[in-house]
N, C-alpha and C. Protein backbone atom coordinates (compact mmCIF):
# COMPACT_ATOMS: atom_id res chain seq x y z
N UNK A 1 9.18 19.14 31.29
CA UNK A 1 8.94 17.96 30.51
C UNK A 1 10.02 16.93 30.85
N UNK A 2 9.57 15.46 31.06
CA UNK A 2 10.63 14.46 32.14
C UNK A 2 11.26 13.94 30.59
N UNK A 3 12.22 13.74 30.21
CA UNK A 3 13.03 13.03 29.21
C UNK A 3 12.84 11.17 29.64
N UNK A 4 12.24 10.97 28.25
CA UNK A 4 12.40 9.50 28.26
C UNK A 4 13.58 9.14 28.26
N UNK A 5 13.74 7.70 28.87
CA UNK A 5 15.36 6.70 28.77
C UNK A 5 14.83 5.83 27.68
N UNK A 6 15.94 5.74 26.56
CA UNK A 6 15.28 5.03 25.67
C UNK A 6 16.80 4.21 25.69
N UNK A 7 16.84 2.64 25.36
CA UNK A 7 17.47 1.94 25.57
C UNK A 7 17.20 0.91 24.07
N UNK A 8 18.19 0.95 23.24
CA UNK A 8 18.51 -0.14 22.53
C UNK A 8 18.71 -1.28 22.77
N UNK A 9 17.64 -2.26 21.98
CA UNK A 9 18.18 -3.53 23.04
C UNK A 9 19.18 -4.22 21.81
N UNK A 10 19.99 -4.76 22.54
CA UNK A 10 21.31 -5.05 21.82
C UNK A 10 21.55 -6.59 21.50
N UNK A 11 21.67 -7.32 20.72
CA UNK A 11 21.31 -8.77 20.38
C UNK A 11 23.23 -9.42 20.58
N UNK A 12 22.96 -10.53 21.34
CA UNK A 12 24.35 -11.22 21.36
C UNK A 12 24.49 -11.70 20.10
N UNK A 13 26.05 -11.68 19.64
CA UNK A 13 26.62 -12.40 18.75
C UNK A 13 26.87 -14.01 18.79
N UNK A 14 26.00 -14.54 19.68
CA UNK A 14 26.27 -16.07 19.38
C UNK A 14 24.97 -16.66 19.50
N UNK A 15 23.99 -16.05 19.42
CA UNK A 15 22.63 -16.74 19.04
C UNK A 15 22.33 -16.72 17.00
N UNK A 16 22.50 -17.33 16.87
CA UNK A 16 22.19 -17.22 15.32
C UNK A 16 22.17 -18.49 14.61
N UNK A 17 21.36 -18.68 13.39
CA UNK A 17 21.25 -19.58 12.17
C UNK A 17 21.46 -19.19 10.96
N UNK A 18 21.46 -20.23 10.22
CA UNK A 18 22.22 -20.40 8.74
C UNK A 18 21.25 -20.91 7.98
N UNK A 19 20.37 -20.19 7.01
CA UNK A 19 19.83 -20.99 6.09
C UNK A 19 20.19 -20.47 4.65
N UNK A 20 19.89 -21.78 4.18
CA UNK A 20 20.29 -21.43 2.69
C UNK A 20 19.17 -22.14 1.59
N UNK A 21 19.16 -21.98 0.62
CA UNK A 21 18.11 -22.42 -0.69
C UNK A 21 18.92 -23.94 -0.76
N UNK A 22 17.46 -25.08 -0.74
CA UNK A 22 18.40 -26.37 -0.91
C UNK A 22 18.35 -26.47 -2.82
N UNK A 23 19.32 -27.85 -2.57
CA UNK A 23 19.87 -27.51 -4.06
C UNK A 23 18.78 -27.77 -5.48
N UNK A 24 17.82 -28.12 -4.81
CA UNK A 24 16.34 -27.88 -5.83
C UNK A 24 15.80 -26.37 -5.81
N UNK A 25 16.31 -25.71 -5.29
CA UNK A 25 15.97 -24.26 -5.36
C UNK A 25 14.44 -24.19 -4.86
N UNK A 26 14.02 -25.02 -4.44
CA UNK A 26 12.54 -24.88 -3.98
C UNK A 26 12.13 -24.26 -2.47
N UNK A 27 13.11 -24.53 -1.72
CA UNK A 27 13.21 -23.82 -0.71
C UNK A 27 14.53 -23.61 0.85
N UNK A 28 14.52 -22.66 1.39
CA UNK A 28 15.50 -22.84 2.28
C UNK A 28 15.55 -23.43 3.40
N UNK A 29 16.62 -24.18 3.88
CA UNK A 29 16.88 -24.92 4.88
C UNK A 29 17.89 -24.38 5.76
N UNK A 30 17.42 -24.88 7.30
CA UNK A 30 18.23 -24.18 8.47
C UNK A 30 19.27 -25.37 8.87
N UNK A 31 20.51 -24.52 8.29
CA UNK A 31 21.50 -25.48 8.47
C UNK A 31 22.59 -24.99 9.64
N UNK A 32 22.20 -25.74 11.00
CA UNK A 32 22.66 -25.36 12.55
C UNK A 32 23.93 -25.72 12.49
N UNK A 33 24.49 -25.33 13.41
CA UNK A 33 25.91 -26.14 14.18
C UNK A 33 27.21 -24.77 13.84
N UNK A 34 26.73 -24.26 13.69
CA UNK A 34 27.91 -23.19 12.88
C UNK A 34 28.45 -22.77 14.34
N UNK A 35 29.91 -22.46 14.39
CA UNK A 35 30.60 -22.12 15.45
C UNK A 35 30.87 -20.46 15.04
N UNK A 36 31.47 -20.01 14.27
CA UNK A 36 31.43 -18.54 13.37
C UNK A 36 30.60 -18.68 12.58
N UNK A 37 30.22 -17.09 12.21
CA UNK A 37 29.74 -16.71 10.88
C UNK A 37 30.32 -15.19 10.70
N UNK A 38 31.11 -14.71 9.99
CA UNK A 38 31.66 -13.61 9.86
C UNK A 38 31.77 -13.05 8.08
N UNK A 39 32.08 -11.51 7.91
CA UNK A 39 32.03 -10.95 6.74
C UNK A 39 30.74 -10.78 6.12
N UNK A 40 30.41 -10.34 5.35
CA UNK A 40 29.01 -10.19 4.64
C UNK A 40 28.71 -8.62 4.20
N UNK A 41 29.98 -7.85 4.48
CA UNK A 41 29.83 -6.33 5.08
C UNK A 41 30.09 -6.04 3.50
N UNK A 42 29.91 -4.20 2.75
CA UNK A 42 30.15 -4.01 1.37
C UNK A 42 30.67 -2.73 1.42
N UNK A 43 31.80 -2.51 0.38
CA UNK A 43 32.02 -1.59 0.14
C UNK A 43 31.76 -0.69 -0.58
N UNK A 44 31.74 0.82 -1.01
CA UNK A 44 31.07 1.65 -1.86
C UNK A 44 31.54 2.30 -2.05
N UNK A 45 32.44 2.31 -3.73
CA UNK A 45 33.49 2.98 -4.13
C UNK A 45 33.16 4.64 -4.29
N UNK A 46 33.75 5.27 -4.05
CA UNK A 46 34.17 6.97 -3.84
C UNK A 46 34.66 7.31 -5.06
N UNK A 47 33.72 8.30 -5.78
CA UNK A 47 34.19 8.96 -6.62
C UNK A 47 33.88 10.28 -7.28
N UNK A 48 35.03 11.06 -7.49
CA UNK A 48 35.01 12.23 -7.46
C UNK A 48 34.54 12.36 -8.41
N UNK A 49 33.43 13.77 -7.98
CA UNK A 49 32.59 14.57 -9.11
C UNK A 49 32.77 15.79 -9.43
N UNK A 50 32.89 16.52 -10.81
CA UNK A 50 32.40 18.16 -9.75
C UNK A 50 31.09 18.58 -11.22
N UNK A 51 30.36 19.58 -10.68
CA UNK A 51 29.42 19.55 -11.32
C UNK A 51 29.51 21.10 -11.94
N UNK A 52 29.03 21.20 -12.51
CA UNK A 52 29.40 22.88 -13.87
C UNK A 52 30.26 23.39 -13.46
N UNK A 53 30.31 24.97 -12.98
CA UNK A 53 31.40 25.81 -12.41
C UNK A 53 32.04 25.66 -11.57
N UNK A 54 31.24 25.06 -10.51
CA UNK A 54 31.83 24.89 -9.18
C UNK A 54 33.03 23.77 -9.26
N UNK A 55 34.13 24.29 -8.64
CA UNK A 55 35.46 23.62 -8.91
C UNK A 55 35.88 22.91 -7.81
N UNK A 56 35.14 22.63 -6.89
CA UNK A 56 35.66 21.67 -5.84
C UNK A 56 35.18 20.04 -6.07
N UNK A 57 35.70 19.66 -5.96
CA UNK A 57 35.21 17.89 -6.05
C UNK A 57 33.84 17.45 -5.01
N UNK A 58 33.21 16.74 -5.28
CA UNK A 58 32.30 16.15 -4.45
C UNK A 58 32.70 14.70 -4.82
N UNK A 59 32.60 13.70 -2.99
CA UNK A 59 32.10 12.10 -3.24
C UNK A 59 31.11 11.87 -3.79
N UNK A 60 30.92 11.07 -4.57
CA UNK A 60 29.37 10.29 -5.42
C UNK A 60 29.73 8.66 -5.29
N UNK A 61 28.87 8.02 -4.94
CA UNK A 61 28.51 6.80 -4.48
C UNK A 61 29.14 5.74 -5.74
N UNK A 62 29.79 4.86 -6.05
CA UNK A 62 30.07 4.01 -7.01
C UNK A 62 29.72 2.98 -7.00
N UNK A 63 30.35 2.00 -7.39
CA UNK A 63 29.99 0.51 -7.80
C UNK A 63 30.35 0.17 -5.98
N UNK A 64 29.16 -0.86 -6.31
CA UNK A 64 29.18 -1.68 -4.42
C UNK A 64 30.30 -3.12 -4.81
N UNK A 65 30.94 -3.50 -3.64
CA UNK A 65 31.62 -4.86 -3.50
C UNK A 65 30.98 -5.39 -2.02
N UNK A 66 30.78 -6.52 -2.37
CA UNK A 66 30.17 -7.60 -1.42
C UNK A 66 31.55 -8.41 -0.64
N UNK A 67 31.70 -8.29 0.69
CA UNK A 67 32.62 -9.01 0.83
C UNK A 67 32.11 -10.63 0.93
N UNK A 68 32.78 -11.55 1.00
CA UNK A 68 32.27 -12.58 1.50
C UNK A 68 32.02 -13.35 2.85
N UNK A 69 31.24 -14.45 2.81
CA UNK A 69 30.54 -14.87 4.20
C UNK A 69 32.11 -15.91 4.74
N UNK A 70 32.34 -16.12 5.65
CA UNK A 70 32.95 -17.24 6.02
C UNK A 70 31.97 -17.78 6.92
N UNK A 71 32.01 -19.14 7.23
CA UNK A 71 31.34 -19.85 7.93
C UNK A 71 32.68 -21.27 8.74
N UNK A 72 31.97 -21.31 9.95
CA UNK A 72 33.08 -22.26 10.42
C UNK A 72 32.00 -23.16 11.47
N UNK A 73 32.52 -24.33 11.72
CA UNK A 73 31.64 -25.48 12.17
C UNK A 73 32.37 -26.42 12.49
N UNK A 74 31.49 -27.17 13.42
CA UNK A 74 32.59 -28.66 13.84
C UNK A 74 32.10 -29.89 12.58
N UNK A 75 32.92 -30.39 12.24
CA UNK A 75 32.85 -31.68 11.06
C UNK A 75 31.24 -32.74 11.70
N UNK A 76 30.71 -32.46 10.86
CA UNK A 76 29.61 -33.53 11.55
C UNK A 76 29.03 -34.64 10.48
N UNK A 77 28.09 -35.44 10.59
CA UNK A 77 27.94 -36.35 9.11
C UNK A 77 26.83 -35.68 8.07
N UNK A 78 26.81 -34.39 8.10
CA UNK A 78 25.49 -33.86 6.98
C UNK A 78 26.76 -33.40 6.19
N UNK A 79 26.14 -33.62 4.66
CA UNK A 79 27.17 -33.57 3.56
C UNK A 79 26.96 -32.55 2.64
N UNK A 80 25.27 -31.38 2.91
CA UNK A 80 25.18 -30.82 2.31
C UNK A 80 26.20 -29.42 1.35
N UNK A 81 27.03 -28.96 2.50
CA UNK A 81 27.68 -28.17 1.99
C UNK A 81 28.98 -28.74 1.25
N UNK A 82 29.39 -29.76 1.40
CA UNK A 82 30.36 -30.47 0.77
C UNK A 82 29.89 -30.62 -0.55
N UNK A 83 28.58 -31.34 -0.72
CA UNK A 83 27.97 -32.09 -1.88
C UNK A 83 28.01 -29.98 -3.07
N UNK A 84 27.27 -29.01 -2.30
CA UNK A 84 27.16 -27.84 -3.15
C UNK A 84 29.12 -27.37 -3.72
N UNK A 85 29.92 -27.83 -2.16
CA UNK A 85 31.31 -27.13 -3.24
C UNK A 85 31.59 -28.34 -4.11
N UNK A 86 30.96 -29.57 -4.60
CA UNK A 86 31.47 -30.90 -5.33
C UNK A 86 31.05 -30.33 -6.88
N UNK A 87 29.64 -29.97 -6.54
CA UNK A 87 29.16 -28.82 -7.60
C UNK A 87 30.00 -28.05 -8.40
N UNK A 88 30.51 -27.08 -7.84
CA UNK A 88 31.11 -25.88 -8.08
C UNK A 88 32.69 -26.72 -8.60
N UNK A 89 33.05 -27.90 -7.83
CA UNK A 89 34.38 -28.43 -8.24
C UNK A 89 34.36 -28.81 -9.74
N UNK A 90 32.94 -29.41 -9.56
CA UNK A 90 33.07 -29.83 -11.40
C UNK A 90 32.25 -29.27 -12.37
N UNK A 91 32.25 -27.86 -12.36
CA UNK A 91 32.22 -26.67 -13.01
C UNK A 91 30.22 -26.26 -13.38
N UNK A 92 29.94 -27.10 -12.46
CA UNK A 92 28.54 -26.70 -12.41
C UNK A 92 28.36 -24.97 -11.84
N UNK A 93 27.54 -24.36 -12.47
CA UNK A 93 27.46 -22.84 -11.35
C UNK A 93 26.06 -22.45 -10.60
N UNK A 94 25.62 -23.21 -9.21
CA UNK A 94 25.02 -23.59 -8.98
C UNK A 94 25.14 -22.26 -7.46
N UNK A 95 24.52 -21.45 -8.02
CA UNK A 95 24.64 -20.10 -7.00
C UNK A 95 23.04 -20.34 -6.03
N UNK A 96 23.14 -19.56 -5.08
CA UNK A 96 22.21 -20.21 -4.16
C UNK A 96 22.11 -18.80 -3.16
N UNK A 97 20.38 -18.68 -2.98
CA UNK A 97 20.40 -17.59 -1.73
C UNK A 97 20.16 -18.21 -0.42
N UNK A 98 20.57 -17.06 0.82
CA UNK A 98 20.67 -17.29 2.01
C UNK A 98 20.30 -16.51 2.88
N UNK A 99 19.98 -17.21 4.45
CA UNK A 99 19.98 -16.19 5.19
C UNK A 99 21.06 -16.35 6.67
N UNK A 100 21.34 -14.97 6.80
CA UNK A 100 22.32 -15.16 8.33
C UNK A 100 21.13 -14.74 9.51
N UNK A 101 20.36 -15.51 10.00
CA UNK A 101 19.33 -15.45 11.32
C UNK A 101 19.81 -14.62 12.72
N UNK A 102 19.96 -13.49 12.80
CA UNK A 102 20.49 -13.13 14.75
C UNK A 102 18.64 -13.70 15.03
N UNK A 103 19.26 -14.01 16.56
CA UNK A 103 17.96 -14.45 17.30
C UNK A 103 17.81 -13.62 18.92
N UNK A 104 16.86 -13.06 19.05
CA UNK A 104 16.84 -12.38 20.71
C UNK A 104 17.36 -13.52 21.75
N UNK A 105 16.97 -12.98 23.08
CA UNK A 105 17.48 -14.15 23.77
C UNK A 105 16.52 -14.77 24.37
N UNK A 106 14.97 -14.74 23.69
CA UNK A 106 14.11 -15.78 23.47
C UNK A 106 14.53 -16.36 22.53
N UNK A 107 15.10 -16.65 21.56
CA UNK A 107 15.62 -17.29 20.52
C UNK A 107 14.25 -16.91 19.21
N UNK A 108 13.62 -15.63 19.22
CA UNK A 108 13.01 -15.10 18.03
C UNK A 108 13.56 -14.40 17.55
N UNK A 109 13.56 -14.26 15.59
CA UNK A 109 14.65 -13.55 14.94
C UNK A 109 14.14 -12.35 15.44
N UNK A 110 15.36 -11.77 14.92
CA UNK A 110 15.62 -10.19 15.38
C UNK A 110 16.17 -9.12 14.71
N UNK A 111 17.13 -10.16 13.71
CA UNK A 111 17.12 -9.53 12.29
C UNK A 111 18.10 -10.17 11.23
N UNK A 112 18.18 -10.63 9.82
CA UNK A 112 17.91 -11.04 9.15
C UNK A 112 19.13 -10.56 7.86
N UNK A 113 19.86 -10.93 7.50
CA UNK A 113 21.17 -10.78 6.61
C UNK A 113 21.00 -11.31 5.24
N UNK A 114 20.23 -11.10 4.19
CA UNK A 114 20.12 -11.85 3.48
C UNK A 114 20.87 -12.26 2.29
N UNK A 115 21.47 -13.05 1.99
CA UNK A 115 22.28 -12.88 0.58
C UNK A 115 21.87 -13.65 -0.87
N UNK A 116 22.53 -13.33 -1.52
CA UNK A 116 22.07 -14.04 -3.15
C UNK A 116 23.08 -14.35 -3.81
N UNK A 117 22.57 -15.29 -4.84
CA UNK A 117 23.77 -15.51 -5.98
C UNK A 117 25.52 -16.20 -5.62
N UNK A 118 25.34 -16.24 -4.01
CA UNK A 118 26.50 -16.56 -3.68
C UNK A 118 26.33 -18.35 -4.12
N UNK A 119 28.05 -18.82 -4.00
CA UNK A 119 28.56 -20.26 -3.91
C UNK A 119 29.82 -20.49 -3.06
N UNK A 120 29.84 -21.12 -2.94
CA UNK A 120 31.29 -21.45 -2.45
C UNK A 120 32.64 -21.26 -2.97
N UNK A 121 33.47 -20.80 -2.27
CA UNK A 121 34.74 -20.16 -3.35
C UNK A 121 35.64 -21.08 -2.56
N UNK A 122 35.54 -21.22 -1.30
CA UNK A 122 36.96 -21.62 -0.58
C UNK A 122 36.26 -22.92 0.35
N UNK A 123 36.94 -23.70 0.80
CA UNK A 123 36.78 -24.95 1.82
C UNK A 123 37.97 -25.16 2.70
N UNK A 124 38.26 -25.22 3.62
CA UNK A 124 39.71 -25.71 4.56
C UNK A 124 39.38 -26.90 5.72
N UNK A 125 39.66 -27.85 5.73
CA UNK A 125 39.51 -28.93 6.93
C UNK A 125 39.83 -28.82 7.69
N UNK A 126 39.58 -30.09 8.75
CA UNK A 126 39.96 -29.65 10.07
C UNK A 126 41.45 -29.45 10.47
N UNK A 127 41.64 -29.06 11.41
CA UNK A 127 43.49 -29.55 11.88
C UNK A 127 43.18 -31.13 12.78
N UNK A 128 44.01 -31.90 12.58
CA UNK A 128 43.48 -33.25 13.33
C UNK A 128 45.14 -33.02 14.01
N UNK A 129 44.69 -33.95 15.25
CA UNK A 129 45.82 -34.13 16.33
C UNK A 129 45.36 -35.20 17.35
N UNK A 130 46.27 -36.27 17.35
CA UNK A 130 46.60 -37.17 18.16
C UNK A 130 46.40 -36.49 19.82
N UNK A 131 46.30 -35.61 19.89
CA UNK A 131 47.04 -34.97 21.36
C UNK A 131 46.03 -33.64 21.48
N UNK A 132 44.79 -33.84 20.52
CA UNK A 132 43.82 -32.52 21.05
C UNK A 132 42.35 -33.27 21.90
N UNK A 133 42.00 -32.42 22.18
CA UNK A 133 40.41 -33.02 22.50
C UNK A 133 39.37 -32.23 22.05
N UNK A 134 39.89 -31.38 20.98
CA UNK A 134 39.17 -30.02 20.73
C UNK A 134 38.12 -30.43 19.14
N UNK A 135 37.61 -30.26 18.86
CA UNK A 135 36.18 -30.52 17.92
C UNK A 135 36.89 -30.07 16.72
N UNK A 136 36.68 -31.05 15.60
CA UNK A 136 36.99 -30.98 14.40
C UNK A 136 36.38 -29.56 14.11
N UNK A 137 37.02 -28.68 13.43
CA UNK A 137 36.15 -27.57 12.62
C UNK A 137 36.76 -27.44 11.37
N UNK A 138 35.80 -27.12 10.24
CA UNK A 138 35.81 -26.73 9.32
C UNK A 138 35.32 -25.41 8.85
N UNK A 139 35.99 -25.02 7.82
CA UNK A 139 35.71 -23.65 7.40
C UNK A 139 35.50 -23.59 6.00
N UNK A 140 34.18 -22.87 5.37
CA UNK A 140 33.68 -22.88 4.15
C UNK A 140 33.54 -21.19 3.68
N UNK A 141 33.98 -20.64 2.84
CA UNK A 141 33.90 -19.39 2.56
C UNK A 141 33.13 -19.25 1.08
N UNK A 142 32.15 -18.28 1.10
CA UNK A 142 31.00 -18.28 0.21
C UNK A 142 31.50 -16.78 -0.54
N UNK A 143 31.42 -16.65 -1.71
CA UNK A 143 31.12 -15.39 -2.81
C UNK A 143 29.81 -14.79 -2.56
N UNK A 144 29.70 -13.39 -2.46
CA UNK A 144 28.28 -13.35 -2.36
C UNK A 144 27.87 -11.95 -3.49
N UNK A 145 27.04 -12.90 -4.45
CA UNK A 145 26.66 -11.43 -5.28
C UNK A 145 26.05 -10.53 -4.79
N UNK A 146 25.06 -10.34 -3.96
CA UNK A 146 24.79 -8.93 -3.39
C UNK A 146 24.03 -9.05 -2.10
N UNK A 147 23.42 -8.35 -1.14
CA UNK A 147 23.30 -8.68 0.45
C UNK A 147 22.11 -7.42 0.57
N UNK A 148 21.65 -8.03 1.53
CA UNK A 148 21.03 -6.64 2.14
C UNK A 148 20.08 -7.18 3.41
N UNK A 149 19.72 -6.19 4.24
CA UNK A 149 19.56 -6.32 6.07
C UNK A 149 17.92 -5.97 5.53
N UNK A 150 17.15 -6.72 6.80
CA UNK A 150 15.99 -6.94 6.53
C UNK A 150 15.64 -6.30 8.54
């Protein structure tokens, strides 16, 4: 019997999109230009069990933590994500779902990061310099209440 070659096909890390719920909640928008997108990963607290007689401990699955998304981009004139942390600045809580898009290298998704309930927690500007030629970037870091792969 001849053994198949079976081959994973493996998706690059720099084909991808950003959409998110616009701020009417009516639907999501693909918001391009992102230079990173990193974090989104969760943790799953460990905790010891033991069950009737038996006296050795067992792991049992606990409470999940969501880490958060960072996102980074060159400064451009769309104001949307500014206008959602202006939100959050003046104590509106205006949480919003999303998606992180990988794309093959036809540029069809391939698979699909989805998150919820997140907002914006953090913002940092660009570094500006007289003496660079290098692209404004900004960096926006999102809370994310809970995630899951599609």
């Amino acid at each position: 019997m001849a053994h198949e070659q079976v081959t994973e096909l493996l998706y690059g890390a720099f084909n991808f999109l950003l959409e998110v719920e616009s701020d009417d909640g009516d639907e999501k928008k693909v918001i391009a230009g992102f230079t990173t997108i990193s974090g989104g990963g969760l943790k799953i607290e460990q905790r010891d069990a033991t069950h009737g007689d038996n006296r050795h401990k067992v792991d049992m699955p606990g409470a999940i933590t969501y880490e958060n998304v960072t996102l980074s981009r060159g400064v451009t004139d769309n104001k949307d994500l500014l206008k959602w942390i202006q939100k959050i600045v003046n104590g509106e809580d205006d949480r919003r779902s999303g998606s992180i898009i990988m794309l093959d290298a036809g540029a069809s998704e391939a698979r699909r990061f989805n998150f919820y309930d997140a907002y914006p927690c953090s913002w940092s500007g660009p570094e500006l310099s007289a003496e660079s030629s290098a692209v404004a970037i900004e960096k926006v870091e999102l809370a994310i209440g809970w995630s899951e792969w599609e």
